[in-house]
Protein backbone atom coordinates (compact mmCIF):
# COMPACT_ATOMS: atom_id res chain seq x y z
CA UNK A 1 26.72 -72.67 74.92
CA UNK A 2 24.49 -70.89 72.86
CA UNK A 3 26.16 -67.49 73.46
CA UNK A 4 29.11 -69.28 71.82
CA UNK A 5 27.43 -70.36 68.71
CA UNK A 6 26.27 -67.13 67.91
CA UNK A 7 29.79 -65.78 68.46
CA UNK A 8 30.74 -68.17 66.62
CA UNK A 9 28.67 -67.54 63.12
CA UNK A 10 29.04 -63.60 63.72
CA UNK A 11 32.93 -64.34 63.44
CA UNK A 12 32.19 -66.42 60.29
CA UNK A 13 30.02 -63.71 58.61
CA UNK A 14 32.30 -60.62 59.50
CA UNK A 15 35.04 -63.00 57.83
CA UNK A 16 32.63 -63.38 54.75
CA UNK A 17 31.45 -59.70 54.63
CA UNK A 18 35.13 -58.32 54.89
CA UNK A 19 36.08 -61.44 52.33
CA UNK A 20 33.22 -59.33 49.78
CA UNK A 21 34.16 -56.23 50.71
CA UNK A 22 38.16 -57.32 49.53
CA UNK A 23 36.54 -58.80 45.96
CA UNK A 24 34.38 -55.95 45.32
CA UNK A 25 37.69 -53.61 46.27
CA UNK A 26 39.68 -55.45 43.79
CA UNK A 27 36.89 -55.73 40.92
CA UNK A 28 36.54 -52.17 40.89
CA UNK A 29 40.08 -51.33 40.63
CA UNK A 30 39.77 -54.05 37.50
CA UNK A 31 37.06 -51.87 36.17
CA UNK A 32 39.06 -48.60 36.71
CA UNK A 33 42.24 -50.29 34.74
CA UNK A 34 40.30 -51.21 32.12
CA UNK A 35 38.22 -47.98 31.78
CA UNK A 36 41.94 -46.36 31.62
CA UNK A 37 43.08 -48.97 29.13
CA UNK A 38 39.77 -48.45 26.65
CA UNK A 39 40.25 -44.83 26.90
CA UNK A 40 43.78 -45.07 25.97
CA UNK A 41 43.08 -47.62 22.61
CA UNK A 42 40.01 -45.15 21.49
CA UNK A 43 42.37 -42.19 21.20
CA UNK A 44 45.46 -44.71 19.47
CA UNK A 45 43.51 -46.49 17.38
CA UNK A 46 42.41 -45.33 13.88
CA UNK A 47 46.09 -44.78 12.95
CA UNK A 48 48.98 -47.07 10.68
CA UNK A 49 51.21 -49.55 12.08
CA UNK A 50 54.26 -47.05 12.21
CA UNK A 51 51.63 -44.28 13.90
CA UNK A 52 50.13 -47.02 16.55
CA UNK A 53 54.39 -48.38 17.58
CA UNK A 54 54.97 -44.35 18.13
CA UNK A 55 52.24 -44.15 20.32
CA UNK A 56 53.34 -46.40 22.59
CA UNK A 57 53.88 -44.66 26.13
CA UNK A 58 56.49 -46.86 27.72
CA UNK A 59 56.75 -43.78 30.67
CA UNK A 60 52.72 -44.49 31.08
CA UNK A 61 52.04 -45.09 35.48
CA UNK A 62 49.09 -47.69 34.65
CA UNK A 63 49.55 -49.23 31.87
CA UNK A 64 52.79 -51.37 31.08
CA UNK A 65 54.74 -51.00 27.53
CA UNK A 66 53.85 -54.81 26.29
CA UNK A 67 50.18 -53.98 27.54
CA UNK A 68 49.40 -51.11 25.36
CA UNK A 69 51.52 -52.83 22.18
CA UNK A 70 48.63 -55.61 22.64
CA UNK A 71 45.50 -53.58 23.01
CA UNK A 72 46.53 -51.68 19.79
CA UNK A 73 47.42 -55.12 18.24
CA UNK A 74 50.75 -54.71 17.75
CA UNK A 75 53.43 -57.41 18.54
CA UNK A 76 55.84 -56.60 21.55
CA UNK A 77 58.84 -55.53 19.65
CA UNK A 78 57.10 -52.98 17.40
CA UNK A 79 56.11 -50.84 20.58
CA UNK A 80 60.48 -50.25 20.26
CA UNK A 81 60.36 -49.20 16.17
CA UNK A 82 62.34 -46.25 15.82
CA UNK A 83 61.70 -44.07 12.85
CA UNK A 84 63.77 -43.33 9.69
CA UNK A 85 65.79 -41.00 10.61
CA UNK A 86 65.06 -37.57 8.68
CA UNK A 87 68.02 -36.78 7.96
CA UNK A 88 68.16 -39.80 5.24
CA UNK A 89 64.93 -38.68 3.58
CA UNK A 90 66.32 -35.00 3.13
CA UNK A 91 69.54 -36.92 0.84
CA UNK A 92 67.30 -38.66 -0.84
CA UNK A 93 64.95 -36.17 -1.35
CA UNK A 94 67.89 -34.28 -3.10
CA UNK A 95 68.97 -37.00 -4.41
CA UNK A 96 65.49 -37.17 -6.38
CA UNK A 97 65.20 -34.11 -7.36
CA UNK A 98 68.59 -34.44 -9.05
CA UNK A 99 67.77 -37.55 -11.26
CA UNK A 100 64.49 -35.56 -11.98
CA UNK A 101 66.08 -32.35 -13.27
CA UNK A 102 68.02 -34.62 -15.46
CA UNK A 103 65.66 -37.07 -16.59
CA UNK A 104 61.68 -35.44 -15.86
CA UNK A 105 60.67 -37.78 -17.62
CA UNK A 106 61.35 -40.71 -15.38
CA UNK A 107 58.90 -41.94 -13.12
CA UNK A 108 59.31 -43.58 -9.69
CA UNK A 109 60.94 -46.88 -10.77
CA UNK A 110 63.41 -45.67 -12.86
CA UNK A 111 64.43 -43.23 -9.82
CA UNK A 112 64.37 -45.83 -7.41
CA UNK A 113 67.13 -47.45 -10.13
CA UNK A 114 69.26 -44.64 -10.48
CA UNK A 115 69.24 -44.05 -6.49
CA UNK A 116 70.46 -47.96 -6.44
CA UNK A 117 73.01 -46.63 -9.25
CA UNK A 118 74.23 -44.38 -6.76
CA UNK A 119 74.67 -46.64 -3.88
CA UNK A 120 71.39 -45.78 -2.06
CA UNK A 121 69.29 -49.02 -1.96
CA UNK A 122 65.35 -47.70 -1.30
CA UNK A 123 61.97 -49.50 -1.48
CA UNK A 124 59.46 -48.31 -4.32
CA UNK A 125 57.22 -47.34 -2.07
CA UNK A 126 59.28 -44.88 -0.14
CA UNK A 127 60.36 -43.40 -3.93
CA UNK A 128 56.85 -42.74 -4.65
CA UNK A 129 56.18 -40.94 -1.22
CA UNK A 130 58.68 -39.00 -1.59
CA UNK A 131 57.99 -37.94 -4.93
CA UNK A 132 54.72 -37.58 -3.80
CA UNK A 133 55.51 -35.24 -1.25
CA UNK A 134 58.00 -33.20 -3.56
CA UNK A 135 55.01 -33.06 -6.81
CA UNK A 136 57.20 -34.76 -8.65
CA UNK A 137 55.70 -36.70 -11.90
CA UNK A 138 57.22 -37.70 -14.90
CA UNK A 139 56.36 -35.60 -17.67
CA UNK A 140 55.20 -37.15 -20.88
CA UNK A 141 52.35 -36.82 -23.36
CA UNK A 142 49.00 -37.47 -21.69
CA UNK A 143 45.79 -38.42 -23.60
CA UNK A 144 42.76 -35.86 -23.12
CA UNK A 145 44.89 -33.01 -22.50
CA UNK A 146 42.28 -30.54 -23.71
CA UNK A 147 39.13 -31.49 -22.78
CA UNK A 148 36.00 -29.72 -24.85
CA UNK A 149 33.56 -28.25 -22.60
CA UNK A 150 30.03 -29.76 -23.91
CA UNK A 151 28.60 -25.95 -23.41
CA UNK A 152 30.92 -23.99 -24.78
CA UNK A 153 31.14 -22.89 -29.01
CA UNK A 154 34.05 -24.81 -31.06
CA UNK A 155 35.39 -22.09 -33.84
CA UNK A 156 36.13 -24.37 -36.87
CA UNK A 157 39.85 -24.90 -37.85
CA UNK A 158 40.81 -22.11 -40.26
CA UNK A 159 44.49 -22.39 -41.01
CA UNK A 160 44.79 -24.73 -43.51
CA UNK A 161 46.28 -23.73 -47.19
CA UNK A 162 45.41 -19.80 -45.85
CA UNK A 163 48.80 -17.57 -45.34
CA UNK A 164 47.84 -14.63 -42.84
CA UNK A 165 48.60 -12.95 -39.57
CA UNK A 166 48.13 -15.69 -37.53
CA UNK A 167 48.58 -15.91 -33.51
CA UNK A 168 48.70 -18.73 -31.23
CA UNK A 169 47.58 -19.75 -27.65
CA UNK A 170 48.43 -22.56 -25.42
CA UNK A 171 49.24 -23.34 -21.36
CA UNK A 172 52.05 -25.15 -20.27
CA UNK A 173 53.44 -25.80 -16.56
CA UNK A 174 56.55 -25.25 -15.02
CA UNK A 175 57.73 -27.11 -11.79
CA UNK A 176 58.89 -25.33 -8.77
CA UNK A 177 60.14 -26.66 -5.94
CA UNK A 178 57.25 -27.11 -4.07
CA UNK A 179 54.16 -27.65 -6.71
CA UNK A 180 53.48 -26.04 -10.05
CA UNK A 181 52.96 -22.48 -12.02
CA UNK A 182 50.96 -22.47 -15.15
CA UNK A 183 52.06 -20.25 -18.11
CA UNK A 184 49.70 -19.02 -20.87
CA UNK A 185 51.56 -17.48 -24.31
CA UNK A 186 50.27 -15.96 -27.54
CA UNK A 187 52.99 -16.48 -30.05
CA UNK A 188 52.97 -15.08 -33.31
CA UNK A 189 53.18 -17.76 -35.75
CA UNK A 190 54.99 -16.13 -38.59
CA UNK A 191 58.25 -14.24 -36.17
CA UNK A 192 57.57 -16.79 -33.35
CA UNK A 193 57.48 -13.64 -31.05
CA UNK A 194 56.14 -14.20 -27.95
CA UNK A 195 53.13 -11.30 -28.63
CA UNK A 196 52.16 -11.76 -23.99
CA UNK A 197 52.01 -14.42 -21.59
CA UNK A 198 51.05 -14.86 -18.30
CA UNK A 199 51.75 -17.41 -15.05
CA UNK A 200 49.16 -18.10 -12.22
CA UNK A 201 49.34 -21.19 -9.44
CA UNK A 202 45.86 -22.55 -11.00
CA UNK A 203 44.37 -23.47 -14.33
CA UNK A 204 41.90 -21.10 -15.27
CA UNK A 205 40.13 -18.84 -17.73
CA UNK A 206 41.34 -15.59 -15.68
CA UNK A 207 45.01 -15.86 -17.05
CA UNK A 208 44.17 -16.86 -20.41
CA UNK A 209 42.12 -13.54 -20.33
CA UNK A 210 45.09 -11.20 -18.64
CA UNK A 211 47.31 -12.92 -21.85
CA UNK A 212 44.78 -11.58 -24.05
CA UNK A 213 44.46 -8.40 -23.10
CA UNK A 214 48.02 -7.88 -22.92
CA UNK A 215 48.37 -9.02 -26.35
CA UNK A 216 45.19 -7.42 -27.83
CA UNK A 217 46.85 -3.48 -27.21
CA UNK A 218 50.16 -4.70 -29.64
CA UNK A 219 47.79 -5.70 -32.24
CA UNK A 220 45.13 -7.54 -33.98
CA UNK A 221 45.56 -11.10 -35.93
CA UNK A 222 43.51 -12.00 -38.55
CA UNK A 223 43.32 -15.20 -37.12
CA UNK A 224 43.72 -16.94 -33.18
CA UNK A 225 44.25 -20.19 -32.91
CA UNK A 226 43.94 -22.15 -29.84
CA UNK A 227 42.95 -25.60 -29.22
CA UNK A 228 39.66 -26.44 -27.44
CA UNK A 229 40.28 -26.67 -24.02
CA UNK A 230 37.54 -24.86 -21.91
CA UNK A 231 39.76 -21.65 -20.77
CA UNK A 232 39.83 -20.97 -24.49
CA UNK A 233 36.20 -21.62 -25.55
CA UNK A 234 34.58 -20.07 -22.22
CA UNK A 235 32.39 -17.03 -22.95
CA UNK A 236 34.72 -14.56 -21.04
CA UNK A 237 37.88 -15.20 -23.62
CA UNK A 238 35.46 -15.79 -26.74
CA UNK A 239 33.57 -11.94 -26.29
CA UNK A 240 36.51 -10.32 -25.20
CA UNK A 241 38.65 -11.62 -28.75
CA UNK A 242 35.66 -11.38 -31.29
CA UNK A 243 34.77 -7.61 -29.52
CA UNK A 244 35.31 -4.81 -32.21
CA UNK A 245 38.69 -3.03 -32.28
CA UNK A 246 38.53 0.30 -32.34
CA UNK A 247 37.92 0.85 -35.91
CA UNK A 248 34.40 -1.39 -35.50
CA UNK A 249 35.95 -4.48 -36.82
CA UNK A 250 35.98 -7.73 -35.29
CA UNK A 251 39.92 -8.26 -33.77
CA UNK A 252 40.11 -12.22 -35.10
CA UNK A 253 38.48 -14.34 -37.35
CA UNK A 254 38.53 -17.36 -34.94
């Protein structure tokens, strides 16, 4: 009788032990789904919306389509966004640049109207992208154009009710189709012939100098005039105009 009560509880605890064994099994494959699953979000998640729904692995072997749309807090039917196609910003990118050649001095709102003129209905946003991604901006007079540097000498203004051989300096840019070329001339003010000029992809004092010294072996003016942006009044330009010609005398009065 005995014998059979012992049978009887080993039966019950083998039942319970393989009973554990089963939930510890099952609580470790949880674990191991979830490990998989926080791995996954770390790598997806410090994107945009539009990044996250093209991230979505709908091929993945753990980890079902509507689960990984959730983790990255997306709802179910953005895991199946498809993208603009290219092919539509490439027209309107054309499109753009159009308008812009035509009008530079519109800005994205009055592109995204004449793109609606035309038949192509866009969002402002996407105009401004775009434009963005073309370094495209409309083109009109700017306050604080030339800035003064607070270190730099400021020659005073010498021009007024005085008639001589005058030159002049400034830097303009010129768009391209993927950024911008600055361009430096020294004009004489009296012919309006262009004396030198030079072009470089950034604004500073070095092609303002290579202008100068271009200019410098045609002549000498009795006066430069410039305005007081810092490529002008920097050290480098200054010494290398008010340096004696050959003849000992200074090249320009200022």
């Amino acid at each position: 009788m005995l014998s059979q009560v012992d049978e009887l509880f080993l039966e019950k605890r083998r039942k319970h032990d393989k009973e554990k064994a089963e939930l510890i099994e099952e609580l470790y494959k949880q674990i191991g789904q979830l490990n998989v699953e926080v791995d996954w979000v770390k790598k997806k998640l410090a994107c945009s919306v539009r990044e996250k729904a093209a991230l979505v692995e709908l091929s993945h072997p753990r980890i079902r389509g509507s689960r990984q749309a959730e983790l990255l807090g997306l709802s179910r039917s953005s895991s199946y966004y498809t993208p603009i196609p290219k092919k539509e910003d490439v027209v309107l990118t054309r499109l753009i640049d159009e308008i812009y050649t035509e009008a530079p001095c519109y800005g994205s709102r009055k592109i995204k109207a004449a793109l609606a003129r035309r038949g192509y209905v866009v969002g402002l946003e996407r105009v401004q992208a775009l434009m963005r991604s073309m370094g495209l901006a409309a083109v009109y007079p700017k306050p604080t154009l030339s800035q003064r540097h607070p270190e730099h000498w400021v020659y005073p203004y010498l021009l007024r009710g005085v008639k001589l051989s005058v030159w002049a300096t400034d830097i303009t840019y010129i768009r391209l189709q993927h950024g911008w070329m600055y361009l430096v001339a020294i004009l004489d003010w009296l012919s309006r012939y262009i004396v030198s000029w030079a072009i470089s992809t950034t604004l500073d004092t070095h092609c303002c100098l290579d202008a100068l010294e271009v200019a410098l072996t045609k002549g000498t003016p009795d006066i430069f005039n410039s305005d007081q942006g810092s490529q002008f009044t920097s050290q480098a330009f200054t010494d290398l105009l008010t340096a004696p010609d050959q003849h000992g005398w200074p090249r320009s009065g200022g």
